[in-house]
Every structure is written in C-alpha cells, then in structure tokens.
C-alpha atoms as a PDB file:
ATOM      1  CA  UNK A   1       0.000   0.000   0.000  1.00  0.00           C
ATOM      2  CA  UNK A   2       3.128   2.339   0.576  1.00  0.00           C
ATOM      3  CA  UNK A   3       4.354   1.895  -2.535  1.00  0.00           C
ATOM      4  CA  UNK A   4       1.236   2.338  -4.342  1.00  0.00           C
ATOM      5  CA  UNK A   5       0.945   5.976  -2.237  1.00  0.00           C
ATOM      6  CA  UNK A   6       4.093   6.638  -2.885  1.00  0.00           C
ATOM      7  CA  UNK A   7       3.842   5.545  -7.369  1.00  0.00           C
ATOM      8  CA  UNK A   8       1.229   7.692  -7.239  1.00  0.00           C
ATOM      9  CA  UNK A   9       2.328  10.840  -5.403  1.00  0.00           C
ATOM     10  CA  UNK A  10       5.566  10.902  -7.635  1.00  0.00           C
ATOM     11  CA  UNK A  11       3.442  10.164 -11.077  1.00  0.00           C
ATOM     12  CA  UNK A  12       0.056  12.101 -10.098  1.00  0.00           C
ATOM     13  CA  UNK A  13       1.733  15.720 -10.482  1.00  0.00           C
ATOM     14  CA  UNK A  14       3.822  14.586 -14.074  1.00  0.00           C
ATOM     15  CA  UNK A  15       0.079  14.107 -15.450  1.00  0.00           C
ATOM     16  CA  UNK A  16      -1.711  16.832 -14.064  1.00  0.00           C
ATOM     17  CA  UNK A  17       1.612  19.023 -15.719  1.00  0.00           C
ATOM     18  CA  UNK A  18       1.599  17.286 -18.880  1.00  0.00           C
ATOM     19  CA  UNK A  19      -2.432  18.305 -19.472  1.00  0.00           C
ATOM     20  CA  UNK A  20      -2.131  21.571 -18.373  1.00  0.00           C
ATOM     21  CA  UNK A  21       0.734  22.049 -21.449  1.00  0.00           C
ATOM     22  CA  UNK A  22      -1.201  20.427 -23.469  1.00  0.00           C
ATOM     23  CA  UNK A  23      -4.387  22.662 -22.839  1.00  0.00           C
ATOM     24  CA  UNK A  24      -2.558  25.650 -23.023  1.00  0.00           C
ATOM     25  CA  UNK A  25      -1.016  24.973 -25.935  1.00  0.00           C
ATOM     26  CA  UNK A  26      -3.755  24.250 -28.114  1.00  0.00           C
ATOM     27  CA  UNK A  27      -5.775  26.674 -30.116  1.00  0.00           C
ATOM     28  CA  UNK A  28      -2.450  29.690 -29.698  1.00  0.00           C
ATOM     29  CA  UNK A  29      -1.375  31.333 -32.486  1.00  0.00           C
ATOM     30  CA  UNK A  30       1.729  30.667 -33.912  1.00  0.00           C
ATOM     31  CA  UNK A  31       2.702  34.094 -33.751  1.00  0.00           C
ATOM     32  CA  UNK A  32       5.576  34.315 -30.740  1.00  0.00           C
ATOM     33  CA  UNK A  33       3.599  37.139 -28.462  1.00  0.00           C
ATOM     34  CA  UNK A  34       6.940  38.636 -27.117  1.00  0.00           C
ATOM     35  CA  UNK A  35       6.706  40.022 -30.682  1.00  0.00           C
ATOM     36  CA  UNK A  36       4.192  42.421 -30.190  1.00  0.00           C
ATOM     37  CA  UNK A  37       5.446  44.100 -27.003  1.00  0.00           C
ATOM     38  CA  UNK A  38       5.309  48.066 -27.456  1.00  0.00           C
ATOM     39  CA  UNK A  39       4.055  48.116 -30.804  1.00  0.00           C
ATOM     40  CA  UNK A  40       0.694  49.909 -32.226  1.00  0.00           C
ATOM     41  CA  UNK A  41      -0.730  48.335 -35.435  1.00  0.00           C
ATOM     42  CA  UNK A  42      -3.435  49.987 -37.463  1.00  0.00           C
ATOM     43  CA  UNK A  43      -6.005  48.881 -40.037  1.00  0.00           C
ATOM     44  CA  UNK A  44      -5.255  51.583 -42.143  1.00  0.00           C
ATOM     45  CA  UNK A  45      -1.113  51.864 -41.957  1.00  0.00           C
ATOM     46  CA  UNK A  46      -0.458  48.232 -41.457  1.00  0.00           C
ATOM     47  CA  UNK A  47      -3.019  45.911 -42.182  1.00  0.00           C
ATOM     48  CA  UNK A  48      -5.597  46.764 -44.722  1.00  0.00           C
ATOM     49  CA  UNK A  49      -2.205  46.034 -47.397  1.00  0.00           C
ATOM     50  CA  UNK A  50      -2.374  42.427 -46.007  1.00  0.00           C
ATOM     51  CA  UNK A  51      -6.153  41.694 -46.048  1.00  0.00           C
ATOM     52  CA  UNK A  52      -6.743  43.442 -49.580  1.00  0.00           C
ATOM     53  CA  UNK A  53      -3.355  41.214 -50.855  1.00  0.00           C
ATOM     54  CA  UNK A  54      -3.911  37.864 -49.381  1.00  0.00           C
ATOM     55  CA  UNK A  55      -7.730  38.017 -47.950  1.00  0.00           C
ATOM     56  CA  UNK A  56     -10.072  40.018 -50.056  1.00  0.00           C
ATOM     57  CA  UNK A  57      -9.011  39.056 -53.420  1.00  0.00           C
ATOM     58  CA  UNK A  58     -11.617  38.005 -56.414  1.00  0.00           C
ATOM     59  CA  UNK A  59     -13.527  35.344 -55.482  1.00  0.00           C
ATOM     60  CA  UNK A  60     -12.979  34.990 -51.890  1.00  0.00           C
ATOM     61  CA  UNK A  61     -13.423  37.842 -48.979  1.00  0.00           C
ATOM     62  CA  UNK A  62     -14.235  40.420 -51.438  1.00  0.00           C
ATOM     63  CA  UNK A  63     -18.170  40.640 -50.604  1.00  0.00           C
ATOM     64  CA  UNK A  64     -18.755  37.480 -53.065  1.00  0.00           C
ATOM     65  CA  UNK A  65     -17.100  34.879 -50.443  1.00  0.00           C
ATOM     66  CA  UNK A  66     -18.419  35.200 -46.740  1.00  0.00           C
ATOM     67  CA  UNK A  67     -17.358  36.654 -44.433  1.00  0.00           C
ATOM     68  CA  UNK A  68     -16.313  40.016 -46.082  1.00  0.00           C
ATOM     69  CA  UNK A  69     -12.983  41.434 -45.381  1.00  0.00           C
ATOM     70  CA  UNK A  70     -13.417  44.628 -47.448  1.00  0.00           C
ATOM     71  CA  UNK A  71     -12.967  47.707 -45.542  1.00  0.00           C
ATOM     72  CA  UNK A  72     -12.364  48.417 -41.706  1.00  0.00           C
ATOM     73  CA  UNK A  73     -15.550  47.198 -40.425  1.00  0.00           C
ATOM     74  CA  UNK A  74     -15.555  44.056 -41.937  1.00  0.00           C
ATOM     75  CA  UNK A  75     -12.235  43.161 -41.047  1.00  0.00           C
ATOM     76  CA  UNK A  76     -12.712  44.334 -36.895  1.00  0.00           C
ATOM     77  CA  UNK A  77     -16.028  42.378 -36.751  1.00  0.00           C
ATOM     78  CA  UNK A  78     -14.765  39.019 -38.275  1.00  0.00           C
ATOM     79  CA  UNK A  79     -11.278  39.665 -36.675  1.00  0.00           C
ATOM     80  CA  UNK A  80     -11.627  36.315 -34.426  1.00  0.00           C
ATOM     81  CA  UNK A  81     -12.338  34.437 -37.778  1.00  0.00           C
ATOM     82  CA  UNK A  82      -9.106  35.478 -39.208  1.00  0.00           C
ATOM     83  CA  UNK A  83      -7.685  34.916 -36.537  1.00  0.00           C
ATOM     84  CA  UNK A  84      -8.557  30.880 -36.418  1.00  0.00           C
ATOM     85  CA  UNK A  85      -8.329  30.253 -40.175  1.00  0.00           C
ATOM     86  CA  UNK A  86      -5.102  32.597 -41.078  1.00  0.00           C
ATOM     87  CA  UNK A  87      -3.068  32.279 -38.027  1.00  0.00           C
ATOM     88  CA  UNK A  88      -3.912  29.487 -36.155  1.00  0.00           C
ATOM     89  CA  UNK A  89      -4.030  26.874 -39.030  1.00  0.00           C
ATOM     90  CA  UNK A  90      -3.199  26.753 -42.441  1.00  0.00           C
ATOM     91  CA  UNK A  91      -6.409  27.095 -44.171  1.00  0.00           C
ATOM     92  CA  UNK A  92      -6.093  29.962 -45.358  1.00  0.00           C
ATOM     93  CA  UNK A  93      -5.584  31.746 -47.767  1.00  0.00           C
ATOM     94  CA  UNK A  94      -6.653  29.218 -50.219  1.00  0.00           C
ATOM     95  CA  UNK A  95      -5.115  28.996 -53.605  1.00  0.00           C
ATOM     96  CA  UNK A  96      -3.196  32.342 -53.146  1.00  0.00           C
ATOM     97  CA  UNK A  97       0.032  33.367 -51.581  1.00  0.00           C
ATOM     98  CA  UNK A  98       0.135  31.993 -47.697  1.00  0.00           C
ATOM     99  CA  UNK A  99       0.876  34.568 -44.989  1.00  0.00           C
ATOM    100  CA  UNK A 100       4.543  34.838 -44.367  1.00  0.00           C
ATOM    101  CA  UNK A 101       5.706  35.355 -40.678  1.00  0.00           C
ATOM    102  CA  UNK A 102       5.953  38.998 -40.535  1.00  0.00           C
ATOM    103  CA  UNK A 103       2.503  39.051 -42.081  1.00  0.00           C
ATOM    104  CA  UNK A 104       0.972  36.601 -39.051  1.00  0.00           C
ATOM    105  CA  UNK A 105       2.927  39.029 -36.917  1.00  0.00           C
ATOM    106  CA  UNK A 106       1.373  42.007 -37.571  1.00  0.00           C
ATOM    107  CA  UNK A 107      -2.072  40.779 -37.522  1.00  0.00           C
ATOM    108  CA  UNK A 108      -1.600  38.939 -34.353  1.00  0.00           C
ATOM    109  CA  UNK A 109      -0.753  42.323 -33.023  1.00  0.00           C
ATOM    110  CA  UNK A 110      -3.207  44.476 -34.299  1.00  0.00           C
ATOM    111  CA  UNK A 111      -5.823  41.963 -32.906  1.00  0.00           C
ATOM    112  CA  UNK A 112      -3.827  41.835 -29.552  1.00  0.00           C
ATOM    113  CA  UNK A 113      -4.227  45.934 -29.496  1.00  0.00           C
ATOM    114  CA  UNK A 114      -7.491  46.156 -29.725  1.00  0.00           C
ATOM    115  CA  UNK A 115      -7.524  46.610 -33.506  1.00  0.00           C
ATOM    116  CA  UNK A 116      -8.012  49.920 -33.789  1.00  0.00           C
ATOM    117  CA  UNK A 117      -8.666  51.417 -37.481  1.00  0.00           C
END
C-alpha cells in the first residue's frame, strides 16, 4: 500500500503538468507574443495592405465569399475568424500566396491591441 501511495504521489503531479501544457497549448497562435510588445498596429497603416493582398481578393473575402474582409468594419467584426483560419491553421488563404511570418505578426498584433482602425 506504501508503494502504491508513494507511485502515485511521484506520477500524479507529471500528469496533471503534462495536461495543463497540453491545454494551453492548443488553439495559440503561432505568432511568438513577445513580438508584439510596445508596438501599435493599425487597419489603415499596417493591415488593410495584407487583407486586400492575401484576404479580399476576387472570389474569396471580397463581398462574393463570406465573411467580407473589405474595408475596416468588416475586417474588426470578423477579426476572431481570421484569426482561427489565417493564423492558427493553415487554411487559409486558399489557392493564393500563404501569410509569411511577418505578415501573421502584424495581424496577431493588431488583434492583440485592440484593432483599432
């Protein structure tokens, strides 16, 4: 019975570690977010180049595909959504150019700052 205490107070705490990684882990962005320390993004200097390159091209976000990335509006309300699909996974952008690094960077940290227009 000592032993059996003893397995399991030395293994319980290596489990109950390795979820709690593997829960925080999951669904992050692959954006590092040390990079966006002291930095202020906009919509309009930084990130409407990006969405109107690689999002809101013809025949996808461009009011023909939903959602709609065109313009400031669109782009703050379905912010989460590009978000999951562009920076979390590798969905999009289908068929075009993927997002390089700096790319996922900057919209990771306009999102982070509230992103303001």
């Amino acid at each position: 019975m000592k032993r059996l205490l003893i397995v399991w107070v030395v293994f319980a705490p290596l489990g109950i570690i390795a979820c709690k990684k593997a829960s925080t882990n999951s669904g992050t962005s692959s954006v590092d977010p040390t990079v966006c320390e002291n930095t202020n993004y906009t919509y309009t200097d930084d990130i409407k180049i990006i969405i109107d390159a690689k999002c809101a091209t013809s025949g996808c976000h461009d009011g023909g595909e939903a959602p709609n990335y065109l313009g400031y509006a669109n782009s703050f309300k379905f912010k989460s959504g590009i978000q999951t699909t562009s920076l979390n996974s590798t969905e999009m952008p289908k068929g075009g150019l993927s997002l390089s690094q700096t790319e996922k960077e900057l919209l990771q940290c306009w999102i982070n700052g509230g992103a303001p227009e």
